[in-house]
C-alpha atoms as a PDB file:
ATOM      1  CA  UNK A   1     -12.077 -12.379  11.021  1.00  0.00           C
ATOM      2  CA  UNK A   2     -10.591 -10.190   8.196  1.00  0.00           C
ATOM      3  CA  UNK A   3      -7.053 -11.642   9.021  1.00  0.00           C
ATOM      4  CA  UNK A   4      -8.239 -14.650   8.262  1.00  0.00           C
ATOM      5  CA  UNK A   5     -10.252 -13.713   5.620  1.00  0.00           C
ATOM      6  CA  UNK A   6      -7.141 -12.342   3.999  1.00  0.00           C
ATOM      7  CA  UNK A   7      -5.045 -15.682   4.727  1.00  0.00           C
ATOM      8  CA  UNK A   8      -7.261 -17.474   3.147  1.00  0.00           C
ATOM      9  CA  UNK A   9      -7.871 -15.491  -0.005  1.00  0.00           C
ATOM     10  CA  UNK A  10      -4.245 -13.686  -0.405  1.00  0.00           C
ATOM     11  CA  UNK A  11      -2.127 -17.311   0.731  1.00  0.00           C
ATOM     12  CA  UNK A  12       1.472 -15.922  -0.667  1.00  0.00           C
ATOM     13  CA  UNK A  13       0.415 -12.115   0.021  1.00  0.00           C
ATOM     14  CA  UNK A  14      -1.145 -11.515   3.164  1.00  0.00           C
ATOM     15  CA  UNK A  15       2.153 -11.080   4.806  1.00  0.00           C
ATOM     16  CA  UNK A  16       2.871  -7.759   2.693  1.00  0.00           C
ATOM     17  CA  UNK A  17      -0.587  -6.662   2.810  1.00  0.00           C
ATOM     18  CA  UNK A  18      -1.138  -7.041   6.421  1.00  0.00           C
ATOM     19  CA  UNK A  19       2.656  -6.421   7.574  1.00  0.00           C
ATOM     20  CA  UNK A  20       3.793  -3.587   4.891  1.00  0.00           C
ATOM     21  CA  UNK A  21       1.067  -2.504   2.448  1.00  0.00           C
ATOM     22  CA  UNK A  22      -0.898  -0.578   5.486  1.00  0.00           C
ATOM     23  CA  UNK A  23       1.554   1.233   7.496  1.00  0.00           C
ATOM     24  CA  UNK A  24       2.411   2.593   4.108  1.00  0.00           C
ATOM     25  CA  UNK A  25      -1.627   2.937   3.212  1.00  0.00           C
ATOM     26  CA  UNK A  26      -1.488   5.297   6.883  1.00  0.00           C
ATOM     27  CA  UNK A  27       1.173   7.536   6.039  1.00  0.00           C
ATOM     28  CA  UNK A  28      -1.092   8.179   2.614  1.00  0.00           C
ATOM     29  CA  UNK A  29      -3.890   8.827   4.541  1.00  0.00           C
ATOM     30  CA  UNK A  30      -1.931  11.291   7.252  1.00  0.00           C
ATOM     31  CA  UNK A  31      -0.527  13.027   4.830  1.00  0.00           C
ATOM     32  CA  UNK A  32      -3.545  13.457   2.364  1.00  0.00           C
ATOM     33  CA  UNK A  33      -5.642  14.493   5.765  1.00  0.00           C
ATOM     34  CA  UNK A  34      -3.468  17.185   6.491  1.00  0.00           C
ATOM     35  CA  UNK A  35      -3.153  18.256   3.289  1.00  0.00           C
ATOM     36  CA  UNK A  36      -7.002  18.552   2.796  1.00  0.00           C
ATOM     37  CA  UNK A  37      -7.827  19.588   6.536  1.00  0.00           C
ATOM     38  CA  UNK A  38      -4.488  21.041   8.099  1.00  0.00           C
ATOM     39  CA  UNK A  39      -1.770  22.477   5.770  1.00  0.00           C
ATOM     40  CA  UNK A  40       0.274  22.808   3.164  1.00  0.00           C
ATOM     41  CA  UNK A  41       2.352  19.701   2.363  1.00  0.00           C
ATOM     42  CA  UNK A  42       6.163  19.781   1.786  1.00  0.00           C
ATOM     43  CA  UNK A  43       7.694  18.594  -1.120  1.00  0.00           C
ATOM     44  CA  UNK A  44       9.841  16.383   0.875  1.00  0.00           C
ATOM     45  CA  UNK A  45       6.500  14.368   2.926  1.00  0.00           C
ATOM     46  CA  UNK A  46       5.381  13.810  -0.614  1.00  0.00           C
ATOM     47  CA  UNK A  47       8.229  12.712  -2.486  1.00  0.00           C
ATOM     48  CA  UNK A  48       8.920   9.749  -0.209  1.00  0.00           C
ATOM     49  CA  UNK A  49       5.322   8.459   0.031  1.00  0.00           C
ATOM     50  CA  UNK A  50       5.090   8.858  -4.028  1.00  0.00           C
ATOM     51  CA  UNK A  51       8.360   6.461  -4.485  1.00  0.00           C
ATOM     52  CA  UNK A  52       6.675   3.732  -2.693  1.00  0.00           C
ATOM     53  CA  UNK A  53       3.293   3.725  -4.118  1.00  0.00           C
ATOM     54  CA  UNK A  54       5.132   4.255  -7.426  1.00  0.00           C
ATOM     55  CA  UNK A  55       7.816   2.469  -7.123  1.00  0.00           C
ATOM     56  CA  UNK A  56      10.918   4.960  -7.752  1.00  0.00           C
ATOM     57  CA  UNK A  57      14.240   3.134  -6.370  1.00  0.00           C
ATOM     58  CA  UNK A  58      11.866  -0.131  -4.695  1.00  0.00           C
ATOM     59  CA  UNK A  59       9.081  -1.873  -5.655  1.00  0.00           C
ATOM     60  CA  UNK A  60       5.864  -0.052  -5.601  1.00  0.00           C
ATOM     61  CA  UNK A  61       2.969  -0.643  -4.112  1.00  0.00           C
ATOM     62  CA  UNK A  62       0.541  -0.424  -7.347  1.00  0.00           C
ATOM     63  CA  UNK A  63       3.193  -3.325  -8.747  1.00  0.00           C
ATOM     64  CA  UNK A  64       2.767  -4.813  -6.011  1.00  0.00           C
ATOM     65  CA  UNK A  65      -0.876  -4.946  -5.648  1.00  0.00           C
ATOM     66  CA  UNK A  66      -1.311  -5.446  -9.697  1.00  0.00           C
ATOM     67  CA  UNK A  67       0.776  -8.793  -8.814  1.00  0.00           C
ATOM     68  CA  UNK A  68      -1.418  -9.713  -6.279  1.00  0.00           C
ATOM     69  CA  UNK A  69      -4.704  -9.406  -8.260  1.00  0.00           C
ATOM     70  CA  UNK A  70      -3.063 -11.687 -11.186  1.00  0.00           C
ATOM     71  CA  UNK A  71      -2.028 -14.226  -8.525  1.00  0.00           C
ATOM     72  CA  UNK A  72      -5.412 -14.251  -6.688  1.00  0.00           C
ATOM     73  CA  UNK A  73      -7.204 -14.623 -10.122  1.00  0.00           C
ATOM     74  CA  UNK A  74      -5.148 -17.160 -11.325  1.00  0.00           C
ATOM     75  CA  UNK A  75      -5.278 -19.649  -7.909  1.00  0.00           C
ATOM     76  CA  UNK A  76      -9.260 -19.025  -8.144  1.00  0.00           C
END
């Protein structure tokens, strides 16, 4: 139901946000779960996480998502 849900209202982006947006969303989560619950987090587990959310070197998510939002507003 929410796979459709998402075809329907995200037609050009539910690809990304079903196929690349949440395995990126999980690490996110992991890493902010052990951070809070676990340990200390490296440096290194950060930085790479941070580039694609921000987009240093790719596109980032927040881009990404901004891009989205215009196109979904726009087709309704």
């Amino acid at each position: 139901m929410v796979q459709s849900g998402l075809r329907q209202q995200l037609r050009h982006d539910y690809g990304w946000v079903l196929g690349a947006m949440l395995p990126d969303l999980d690490k996110l989560v992991d890493l902010r779960n052990e951070g809070a619950h676990e340990t200390v987090i490296g440096l290194d587990a950060l930085e790479s996480v941070r580039e694609r959310v921000v987009g240093i070197g790719c596109e980032g998510m927040l881009a990404r998502l901004a891009r989205v939002k215009l196109r979904t507003r726009a087709s309704s």
